[in-house]
PDB file of N, CA and C in Angstrom:
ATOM      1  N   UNK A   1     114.524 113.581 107.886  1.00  0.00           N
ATOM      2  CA  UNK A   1     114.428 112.356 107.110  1.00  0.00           C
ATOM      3  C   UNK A   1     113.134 112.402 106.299  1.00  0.00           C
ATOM      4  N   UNK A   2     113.340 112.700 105.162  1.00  0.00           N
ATOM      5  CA  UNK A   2     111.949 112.278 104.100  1.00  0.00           C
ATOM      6  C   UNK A   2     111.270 110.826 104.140  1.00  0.00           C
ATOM      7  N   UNK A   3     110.592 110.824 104.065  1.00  0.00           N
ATOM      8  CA  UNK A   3     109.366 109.124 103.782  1.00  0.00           C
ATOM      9  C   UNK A   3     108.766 109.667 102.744  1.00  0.00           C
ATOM     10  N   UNK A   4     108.589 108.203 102.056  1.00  0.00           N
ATOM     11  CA  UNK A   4     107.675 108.186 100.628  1.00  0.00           C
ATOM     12  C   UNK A   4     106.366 107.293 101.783  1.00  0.00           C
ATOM     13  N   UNK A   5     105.296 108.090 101.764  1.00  0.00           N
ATOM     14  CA  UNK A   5     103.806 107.008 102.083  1.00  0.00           C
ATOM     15  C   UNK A   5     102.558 107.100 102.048  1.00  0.00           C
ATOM     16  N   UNK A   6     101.388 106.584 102.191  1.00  0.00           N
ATOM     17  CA  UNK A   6     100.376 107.183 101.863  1.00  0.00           C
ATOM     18  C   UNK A   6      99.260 108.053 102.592  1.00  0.00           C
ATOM     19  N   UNK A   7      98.895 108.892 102.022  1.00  0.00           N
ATOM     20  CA  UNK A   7      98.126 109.864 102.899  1.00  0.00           C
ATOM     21  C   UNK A   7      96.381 109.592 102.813  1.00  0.00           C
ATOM     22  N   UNK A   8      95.606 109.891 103.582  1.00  0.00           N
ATOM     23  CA  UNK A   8      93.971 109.329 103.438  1.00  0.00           C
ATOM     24  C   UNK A   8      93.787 110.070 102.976  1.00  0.00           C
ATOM     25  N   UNK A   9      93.096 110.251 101.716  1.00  0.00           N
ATOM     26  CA  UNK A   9      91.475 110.970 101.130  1.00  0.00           C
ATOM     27  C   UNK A   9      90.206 110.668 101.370  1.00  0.00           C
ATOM     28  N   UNK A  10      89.394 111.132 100.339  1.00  0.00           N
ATOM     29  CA  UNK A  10      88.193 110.366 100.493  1.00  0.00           C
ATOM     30  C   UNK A  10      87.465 111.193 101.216  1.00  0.00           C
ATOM     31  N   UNK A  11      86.219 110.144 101.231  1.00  0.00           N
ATOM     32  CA  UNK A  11      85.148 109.852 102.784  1.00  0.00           C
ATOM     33  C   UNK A  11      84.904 109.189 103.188  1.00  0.00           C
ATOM     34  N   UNK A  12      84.297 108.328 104.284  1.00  0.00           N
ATOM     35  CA  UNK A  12      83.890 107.602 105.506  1.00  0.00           C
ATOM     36  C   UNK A  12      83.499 106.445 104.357  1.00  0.00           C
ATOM     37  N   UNK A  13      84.350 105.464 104.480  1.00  0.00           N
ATOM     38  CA  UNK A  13      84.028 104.317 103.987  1.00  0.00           C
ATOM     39  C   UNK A  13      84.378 104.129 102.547  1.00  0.00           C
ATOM     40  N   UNK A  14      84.939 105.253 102.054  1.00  0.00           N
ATOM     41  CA  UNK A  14      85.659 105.334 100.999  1.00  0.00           C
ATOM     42  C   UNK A  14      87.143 105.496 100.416  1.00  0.00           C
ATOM     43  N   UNK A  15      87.787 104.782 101.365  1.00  0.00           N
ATOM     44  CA  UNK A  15      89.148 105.194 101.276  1.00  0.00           C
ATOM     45  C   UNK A  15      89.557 105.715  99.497  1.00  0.00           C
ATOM     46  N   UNK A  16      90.566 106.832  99.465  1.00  0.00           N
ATOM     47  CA  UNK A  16      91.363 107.071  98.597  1.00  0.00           C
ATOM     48  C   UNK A  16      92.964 107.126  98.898  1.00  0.00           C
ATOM     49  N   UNK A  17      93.814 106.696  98.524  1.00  0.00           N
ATOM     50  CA  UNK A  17      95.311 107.521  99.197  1.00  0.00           C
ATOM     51  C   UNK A  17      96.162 108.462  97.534  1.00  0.00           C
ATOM     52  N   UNK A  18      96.448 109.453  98.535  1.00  0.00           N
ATOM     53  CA  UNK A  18      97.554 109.969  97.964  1.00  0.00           C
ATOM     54  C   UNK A  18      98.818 109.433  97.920  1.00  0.00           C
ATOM     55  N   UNK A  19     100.455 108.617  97.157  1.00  0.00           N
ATOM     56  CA  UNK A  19     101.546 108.299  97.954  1.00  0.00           C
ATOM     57  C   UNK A  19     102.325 109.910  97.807  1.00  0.00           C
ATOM     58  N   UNK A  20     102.925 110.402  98.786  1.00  0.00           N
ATOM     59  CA  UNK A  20     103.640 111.354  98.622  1.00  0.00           C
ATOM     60  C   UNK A  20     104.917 111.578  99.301  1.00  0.00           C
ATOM     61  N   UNK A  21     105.844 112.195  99.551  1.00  0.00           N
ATOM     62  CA  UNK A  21     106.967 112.610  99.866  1.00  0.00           C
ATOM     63  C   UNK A  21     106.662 113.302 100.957  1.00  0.00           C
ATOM     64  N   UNK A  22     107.104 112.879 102.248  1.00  0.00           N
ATOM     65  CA  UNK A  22     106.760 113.959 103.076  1.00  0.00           C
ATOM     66  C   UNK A  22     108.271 114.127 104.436  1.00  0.00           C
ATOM     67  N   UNK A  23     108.528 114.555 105.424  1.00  0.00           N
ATOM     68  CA  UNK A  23     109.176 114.732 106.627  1.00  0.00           C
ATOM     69  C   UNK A  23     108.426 113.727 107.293  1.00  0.00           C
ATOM     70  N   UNK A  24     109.451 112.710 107.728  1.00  0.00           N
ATOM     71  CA  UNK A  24     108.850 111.613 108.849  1.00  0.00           C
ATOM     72  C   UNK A  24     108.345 112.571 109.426  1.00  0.00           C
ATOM     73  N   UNK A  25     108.576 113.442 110.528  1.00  0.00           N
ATOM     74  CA  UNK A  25     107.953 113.791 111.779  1.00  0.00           C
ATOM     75  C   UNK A  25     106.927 114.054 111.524  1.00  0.00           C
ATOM     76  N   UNK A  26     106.197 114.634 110.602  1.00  0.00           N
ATOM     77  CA  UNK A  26     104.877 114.944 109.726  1.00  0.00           C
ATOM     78  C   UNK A  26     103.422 114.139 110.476  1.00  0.00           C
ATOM     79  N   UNK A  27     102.558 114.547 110.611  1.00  0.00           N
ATOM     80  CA  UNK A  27     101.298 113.757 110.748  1.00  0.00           C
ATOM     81  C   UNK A  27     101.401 112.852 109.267  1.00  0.00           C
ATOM     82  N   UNK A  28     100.292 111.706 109.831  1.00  0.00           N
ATOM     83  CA  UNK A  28      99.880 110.681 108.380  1.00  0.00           C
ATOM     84  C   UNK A  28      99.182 111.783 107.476  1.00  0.00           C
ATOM     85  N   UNK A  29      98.541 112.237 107.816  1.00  0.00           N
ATOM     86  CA  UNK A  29      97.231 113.764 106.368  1.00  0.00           C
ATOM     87  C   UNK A  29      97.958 114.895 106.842  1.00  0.00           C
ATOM     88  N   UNK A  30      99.048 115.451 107.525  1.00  0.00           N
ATOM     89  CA  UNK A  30      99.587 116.377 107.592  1.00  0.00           C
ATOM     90  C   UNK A  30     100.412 117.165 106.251  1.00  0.00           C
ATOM     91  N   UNK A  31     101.148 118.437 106.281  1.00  0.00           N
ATOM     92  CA  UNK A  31     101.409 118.376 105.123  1.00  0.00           C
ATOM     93  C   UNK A  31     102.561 117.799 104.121  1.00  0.00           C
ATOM     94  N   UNK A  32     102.685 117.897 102.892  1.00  0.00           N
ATOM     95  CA  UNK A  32     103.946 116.889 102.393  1.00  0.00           C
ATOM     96  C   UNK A  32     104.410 117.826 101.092  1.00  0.00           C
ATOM     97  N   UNK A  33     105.674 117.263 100.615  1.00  0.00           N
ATOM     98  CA  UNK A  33     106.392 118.012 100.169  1.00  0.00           C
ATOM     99  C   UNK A  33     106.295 117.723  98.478  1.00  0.00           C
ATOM    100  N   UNK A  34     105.704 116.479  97.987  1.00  0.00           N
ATOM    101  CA  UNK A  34     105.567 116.410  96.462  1.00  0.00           C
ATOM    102  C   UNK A  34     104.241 115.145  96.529  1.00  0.00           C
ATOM    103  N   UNK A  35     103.440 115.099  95.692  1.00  0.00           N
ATOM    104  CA  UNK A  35     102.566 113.995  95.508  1.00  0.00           C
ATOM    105  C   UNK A  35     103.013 113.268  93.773  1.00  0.00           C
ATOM    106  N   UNK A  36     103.489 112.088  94.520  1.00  0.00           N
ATOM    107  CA  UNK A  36     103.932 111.280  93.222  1.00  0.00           C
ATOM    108  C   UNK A  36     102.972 110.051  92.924  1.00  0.00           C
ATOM    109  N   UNK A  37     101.977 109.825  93.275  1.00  0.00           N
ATOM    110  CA  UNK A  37     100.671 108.959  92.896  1.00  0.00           C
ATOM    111  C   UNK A  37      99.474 108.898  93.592  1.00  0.00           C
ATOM    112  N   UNK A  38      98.942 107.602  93.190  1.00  0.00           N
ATOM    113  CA  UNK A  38      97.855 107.645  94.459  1.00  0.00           C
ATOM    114  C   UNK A  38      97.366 106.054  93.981  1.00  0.00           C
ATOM    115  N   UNK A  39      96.527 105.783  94.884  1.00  0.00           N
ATOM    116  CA  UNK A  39      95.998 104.193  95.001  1.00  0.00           C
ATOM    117  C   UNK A  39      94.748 104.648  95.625  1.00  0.00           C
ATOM    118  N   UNK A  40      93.868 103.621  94.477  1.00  0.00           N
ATOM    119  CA  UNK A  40      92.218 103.693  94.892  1.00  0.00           C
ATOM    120  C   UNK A  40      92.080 102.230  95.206  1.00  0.00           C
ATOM    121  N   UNK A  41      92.176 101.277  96.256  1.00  0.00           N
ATOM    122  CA  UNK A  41      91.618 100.524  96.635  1.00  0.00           C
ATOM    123  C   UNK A  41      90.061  99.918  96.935  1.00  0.00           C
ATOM    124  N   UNK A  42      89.104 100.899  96.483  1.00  0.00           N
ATOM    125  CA  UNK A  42      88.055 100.456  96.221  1.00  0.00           C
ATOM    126  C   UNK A  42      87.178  99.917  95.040  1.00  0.00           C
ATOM    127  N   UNK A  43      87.895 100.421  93.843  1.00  0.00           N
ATOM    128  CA  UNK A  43      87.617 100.154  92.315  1.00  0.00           C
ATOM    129  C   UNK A  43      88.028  98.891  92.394  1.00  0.00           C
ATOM    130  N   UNK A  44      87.291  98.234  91.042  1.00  0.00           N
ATOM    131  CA  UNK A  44      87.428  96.884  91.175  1.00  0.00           C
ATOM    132  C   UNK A  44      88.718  96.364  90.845  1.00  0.00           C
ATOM    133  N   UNK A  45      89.369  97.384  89.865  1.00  0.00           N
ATOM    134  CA  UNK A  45      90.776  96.910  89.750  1.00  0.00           C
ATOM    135  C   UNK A  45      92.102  97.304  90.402  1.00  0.00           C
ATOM    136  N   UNK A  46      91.435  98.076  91.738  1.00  0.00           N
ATOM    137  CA  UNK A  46      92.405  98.325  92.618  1.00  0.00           C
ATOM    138  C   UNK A  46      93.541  99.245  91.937  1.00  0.00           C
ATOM    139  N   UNK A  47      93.352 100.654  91.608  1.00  0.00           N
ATOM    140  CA  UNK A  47      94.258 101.386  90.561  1.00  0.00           C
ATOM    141  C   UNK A  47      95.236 101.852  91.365  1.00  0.00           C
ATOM    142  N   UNK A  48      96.251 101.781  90.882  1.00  0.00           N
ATOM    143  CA  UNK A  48      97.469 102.251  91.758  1.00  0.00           C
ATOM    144  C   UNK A  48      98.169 102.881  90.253  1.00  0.00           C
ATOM    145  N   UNK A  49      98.588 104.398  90.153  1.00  0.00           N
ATOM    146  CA  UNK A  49      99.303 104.999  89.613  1.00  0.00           C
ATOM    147  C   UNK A  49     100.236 105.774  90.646  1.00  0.00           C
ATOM    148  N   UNK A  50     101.653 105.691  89.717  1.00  0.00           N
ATOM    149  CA  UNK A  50     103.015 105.766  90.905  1.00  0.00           C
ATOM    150  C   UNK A  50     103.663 106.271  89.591  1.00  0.00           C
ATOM    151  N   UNK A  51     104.319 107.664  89.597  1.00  0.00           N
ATOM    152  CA  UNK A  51     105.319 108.365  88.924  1.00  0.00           C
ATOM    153  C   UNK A  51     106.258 107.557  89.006  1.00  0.00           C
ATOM    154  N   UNK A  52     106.729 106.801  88.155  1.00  0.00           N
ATOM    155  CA  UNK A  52     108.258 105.784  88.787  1.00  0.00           C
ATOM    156  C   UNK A  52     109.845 107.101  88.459  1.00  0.00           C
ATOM    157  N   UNK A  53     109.312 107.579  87.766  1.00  0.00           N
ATOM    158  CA  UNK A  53     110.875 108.717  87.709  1.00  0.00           C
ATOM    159  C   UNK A  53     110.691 109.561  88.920  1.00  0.00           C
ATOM    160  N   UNK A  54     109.842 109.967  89.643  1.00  0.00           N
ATOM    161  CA  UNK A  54     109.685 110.956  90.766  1.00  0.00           C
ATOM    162  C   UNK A  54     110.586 109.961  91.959  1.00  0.00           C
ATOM    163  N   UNK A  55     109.930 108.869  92.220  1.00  0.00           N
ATOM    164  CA  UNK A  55     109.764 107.739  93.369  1.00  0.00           C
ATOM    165  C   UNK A  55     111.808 107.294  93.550  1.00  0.00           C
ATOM    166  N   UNK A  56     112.024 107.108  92.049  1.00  0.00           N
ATOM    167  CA  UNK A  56     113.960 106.937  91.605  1.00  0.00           C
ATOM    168  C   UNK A  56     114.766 108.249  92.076  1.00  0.00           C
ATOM    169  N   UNK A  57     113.677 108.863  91.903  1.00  0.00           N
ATOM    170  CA  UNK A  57     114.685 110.274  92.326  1.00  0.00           C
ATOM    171  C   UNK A  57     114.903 110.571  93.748  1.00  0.00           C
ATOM    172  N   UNK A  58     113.539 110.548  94.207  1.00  0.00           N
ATOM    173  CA  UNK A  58     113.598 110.308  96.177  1.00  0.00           C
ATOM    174  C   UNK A  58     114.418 109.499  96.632  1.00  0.00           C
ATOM    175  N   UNK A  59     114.026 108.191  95.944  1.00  0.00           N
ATOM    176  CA  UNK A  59     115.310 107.338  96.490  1.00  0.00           C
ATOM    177  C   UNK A  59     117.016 107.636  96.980  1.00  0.00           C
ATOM    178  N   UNK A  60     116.806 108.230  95.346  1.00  0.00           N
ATOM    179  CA  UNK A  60     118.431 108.348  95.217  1.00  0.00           C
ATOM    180  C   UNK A  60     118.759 109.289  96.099  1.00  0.00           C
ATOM    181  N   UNK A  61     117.994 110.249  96.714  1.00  0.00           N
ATOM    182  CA  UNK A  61     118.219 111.625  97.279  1.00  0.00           C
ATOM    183  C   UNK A  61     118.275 110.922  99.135  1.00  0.00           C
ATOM    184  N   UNK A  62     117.545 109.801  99.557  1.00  0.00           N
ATOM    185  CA  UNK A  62     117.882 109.063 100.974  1.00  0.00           C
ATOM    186  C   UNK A  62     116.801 109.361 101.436  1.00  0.00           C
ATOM    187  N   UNK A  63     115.445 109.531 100.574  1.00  0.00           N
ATOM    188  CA  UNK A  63     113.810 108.763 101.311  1.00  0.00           C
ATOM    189  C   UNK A  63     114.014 107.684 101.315  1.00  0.00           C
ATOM    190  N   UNK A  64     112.839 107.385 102.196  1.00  0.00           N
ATOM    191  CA  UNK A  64     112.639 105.592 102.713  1.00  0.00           C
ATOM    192  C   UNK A  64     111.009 105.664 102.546  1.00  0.00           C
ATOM    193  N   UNK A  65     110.637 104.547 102.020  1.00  0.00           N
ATOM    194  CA  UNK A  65     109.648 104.223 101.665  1.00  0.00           C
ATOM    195  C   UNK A  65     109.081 103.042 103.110  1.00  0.00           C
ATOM    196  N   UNK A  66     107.285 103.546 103.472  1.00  0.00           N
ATOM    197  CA  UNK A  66     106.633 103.460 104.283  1.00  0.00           C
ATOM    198  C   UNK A  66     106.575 101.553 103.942  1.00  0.00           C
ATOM    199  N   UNK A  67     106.337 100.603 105.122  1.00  0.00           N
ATOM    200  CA  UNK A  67     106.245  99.133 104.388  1.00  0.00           C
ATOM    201  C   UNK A  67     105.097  99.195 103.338  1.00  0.00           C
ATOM    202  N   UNK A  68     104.042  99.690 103.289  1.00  0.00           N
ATOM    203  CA  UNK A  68     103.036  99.320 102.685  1.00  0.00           C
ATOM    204  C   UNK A  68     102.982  99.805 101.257  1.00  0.00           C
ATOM    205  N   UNK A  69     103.772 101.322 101.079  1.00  0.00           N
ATOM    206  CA  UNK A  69     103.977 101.306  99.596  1.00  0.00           C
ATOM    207  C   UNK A  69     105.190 101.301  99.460  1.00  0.00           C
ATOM    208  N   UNK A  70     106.094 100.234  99.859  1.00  0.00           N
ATOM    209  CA  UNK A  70     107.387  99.300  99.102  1.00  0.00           C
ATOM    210  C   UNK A  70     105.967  97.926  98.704  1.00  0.00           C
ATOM    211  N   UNK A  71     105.167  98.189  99.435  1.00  0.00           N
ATOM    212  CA  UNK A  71     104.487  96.698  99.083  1.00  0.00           C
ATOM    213  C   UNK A  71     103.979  96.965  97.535  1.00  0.00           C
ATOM    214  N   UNK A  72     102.821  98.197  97.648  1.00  0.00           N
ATOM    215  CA  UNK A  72     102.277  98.598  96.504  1.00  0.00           C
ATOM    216  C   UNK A  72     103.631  98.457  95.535  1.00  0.00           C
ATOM    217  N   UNK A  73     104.544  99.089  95.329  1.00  0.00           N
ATOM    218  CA  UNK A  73     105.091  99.359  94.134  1.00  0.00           C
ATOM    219  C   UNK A  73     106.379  97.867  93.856  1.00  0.00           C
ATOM    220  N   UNK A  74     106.108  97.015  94.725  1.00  0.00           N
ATOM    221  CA  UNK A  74     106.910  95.888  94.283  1.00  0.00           C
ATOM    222  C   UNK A  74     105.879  94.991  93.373  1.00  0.00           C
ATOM    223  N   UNK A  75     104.540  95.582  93.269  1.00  0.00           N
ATOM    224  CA  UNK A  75     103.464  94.422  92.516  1.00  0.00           C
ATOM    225  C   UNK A  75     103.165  94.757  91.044  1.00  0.00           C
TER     226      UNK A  75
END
């Protein structure tokens, strides 16, 4: 089963995420199979870039998206 969700970057007190495509069974920073955005939650405008043709295509193929980025990409 594929999941679309986000992976940690960064450093200590700096969160970054990757969202990517990965195998549920997968660790959370383990490895993954496509990187289709990422979200910086520390900038002031909170940047979230998301491939929307990559994200339509997973879908259609029977990924499931993690709750937190169905949250990100419903805003």
């Amino acid at each position: 089963m594929t999941t679309i969700r986000m992976t940690r970057m960064g450093r200590k007190k700096k969160p970054f995420y990757r969202i990517v495509v990965t195998d549920s069974r997968k660790r959370r920073d383990g490895g993954w199979i496509e990187a289709i955005g990422h979200y910086n939650p520390v900038s002031t405008s909170k940047e979230l870039v998301l491939d929307e043709e990559r994200l339509n295509y997973w879908l259609s193929v029977g990924a499931r998206m993690s709750p937190a980025v169905k949250r990100l990409a419903d805003k």
